[in-house]
C-alpha atoms as a PDB file:
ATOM      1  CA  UNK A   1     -24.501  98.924  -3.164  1.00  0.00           C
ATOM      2  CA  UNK A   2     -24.785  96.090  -5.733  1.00  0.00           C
ATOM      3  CA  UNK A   3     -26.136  96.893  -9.032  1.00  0.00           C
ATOM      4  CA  UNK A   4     -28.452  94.015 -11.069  1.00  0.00           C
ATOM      5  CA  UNK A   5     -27.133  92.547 -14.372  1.00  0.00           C
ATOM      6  CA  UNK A   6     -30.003  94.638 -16.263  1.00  0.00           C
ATOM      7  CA  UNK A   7     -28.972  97.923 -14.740  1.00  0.00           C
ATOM      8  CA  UNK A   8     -25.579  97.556 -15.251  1.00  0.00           C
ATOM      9  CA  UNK A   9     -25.349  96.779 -19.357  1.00  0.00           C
ATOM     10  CA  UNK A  10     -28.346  99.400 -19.142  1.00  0.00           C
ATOM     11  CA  UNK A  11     -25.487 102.060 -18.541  1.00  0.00           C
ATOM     12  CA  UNK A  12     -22.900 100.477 -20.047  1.00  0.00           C
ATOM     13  CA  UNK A  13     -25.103 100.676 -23.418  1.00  0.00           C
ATOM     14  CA  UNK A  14     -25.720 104.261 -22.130  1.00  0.00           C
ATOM     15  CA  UNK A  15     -22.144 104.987 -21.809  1.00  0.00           C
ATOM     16  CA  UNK A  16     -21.087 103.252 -25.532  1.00  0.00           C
ATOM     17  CA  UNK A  17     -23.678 105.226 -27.341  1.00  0.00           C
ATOM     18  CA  UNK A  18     -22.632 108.597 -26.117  1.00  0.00           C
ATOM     19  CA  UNK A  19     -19.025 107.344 -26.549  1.00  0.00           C
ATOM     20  CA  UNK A  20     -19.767 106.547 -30.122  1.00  0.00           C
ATOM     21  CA  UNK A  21     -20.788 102.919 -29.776  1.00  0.00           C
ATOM     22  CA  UNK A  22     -18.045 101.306 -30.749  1.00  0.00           C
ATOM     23  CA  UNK A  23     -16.451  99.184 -27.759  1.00  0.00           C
ATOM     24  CA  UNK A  24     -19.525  97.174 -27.121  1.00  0.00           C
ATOM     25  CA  UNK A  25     -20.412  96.229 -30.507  1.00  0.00           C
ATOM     26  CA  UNK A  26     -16.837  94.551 -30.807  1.00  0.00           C
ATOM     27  CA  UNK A  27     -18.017  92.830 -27.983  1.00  0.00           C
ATOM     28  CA  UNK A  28     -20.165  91.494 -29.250  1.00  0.00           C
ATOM     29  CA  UNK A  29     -18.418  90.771 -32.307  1.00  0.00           C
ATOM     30  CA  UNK A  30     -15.889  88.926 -29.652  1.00  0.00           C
ATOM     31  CA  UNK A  31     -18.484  87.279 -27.934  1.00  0.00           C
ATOM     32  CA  UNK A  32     -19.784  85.960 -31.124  1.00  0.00           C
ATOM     33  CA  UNK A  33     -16.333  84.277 -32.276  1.00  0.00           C
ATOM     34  CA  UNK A  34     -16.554  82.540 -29.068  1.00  0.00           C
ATOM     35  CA  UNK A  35     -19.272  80.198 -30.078  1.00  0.00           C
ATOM     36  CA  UNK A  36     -21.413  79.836 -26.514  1.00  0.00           C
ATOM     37  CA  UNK A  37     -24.418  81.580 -27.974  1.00  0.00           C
ATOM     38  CA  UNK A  38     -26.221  81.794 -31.142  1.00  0.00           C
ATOM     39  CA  UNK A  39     -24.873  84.897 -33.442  1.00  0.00           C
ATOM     40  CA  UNK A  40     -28.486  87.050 -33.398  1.00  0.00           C
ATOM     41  CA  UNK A  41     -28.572  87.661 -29.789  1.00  0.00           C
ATOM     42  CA  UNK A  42     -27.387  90.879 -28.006  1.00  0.00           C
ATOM     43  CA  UNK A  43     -23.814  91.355 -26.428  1.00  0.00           C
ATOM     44  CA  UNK A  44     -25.430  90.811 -22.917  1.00  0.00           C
ATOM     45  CA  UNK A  45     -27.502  87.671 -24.282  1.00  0.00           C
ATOM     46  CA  UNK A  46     -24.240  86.147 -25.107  1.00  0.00           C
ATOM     47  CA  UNK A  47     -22.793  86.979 -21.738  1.00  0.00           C
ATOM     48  CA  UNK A  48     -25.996  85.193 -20.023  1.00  0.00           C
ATOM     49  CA  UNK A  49     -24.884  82.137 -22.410  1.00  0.00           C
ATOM     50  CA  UNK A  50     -21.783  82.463 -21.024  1.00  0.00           C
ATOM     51  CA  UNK A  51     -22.401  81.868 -17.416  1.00  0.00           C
ATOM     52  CA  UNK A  52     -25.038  79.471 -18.424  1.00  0.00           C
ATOM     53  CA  UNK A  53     -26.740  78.117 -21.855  1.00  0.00           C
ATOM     54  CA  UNK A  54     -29.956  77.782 -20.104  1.00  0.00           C
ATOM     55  CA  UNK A  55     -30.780  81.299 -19.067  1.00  0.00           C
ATOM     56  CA  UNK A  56     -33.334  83.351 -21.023  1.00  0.00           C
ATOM     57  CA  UNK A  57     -32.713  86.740 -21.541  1.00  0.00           C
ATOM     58  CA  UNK A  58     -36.602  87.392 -20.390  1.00  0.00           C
ATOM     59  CA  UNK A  59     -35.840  85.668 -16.979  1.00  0.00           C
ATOM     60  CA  UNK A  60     -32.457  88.578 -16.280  1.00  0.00           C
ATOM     61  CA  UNK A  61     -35.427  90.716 -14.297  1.00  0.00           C
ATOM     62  CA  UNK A  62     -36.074  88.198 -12.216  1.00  0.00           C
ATOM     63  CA  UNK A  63     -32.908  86.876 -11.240  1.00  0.00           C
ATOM     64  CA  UNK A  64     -31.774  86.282  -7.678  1.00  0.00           C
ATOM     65  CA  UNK A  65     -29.191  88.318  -6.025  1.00  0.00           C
ATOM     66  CA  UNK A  66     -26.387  85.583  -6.874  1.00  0.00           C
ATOM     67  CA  UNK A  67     -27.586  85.006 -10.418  1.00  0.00           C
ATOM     68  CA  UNK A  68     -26.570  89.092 -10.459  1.00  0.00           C
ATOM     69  CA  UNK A  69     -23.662  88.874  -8.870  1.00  0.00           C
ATOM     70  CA  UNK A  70     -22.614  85.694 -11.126  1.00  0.00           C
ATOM     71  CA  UNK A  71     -23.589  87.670 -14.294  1.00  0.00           C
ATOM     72  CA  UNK A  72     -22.255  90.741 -13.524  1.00  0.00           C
ATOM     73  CA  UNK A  73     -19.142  89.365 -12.409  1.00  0.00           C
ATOM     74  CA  UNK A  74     -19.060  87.492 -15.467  1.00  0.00           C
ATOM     75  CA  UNK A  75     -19.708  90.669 -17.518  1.00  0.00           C
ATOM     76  CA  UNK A  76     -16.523  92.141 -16.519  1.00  0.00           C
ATOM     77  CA  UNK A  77     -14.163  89.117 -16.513  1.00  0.00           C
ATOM     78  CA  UNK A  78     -15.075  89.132 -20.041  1.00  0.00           C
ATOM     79  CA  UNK A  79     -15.124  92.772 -20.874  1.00  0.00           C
ATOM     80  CA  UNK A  80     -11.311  92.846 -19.350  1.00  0.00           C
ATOM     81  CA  UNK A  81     -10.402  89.887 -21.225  1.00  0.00           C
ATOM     82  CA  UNK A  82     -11.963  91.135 -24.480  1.00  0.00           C
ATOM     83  CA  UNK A  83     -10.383  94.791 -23.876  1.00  0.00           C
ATOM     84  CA  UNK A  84      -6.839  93.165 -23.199  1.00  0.00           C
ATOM     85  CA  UNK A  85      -7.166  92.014 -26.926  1.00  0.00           C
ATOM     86  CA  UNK A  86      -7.844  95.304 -27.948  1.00  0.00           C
ATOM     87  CA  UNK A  87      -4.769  96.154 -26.115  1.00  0.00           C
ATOM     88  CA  UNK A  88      -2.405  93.771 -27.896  1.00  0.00           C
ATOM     89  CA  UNK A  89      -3.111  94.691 -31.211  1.00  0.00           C
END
């Protein structure tokens, strides 16, 4: 069962706030050093910049089945890179 992009960083805000919403605002934080997406958007906004600088965040419910799969995958190559720097601290 595949999930869509907007379901999963639905429970993966879930699952920060009730973990004390830390990890994804670093993110975001991590995201934001990165420089592919203006600073005032969300930590899933600059994901969508990340696979590609011409998405809009309005368009995520209306993406095809491979525009999820290429976000979501995207979501977690970067959430495993950005938690291995946590790691090497």
């Amino acid at each position: 069962m595949s999930q869509s992009f907007s379901e999963v960083c639905a429970f993966l805000d879930g699952f920060d706030m009730c973990s004390g919403a830390a990890t994804m605002n670093g993110f975001r934080a991590w995201l934001g050093k990165r420089g592919r997406g203006p600073s005032e958007l969300t930590w899933w906004g600059l994901v969508l910049c990340e696979v590609d600088p011409t998405l809009k965040v309005s368009d995520v419910r209306s993406f095809s089945p491979a525009q999820n799969e290429e976000a979501v995958s995207a979501l977690f190559s970067l959430l495993r890179d950005y938690l291995r720097t946590l790691g090497s601290d």
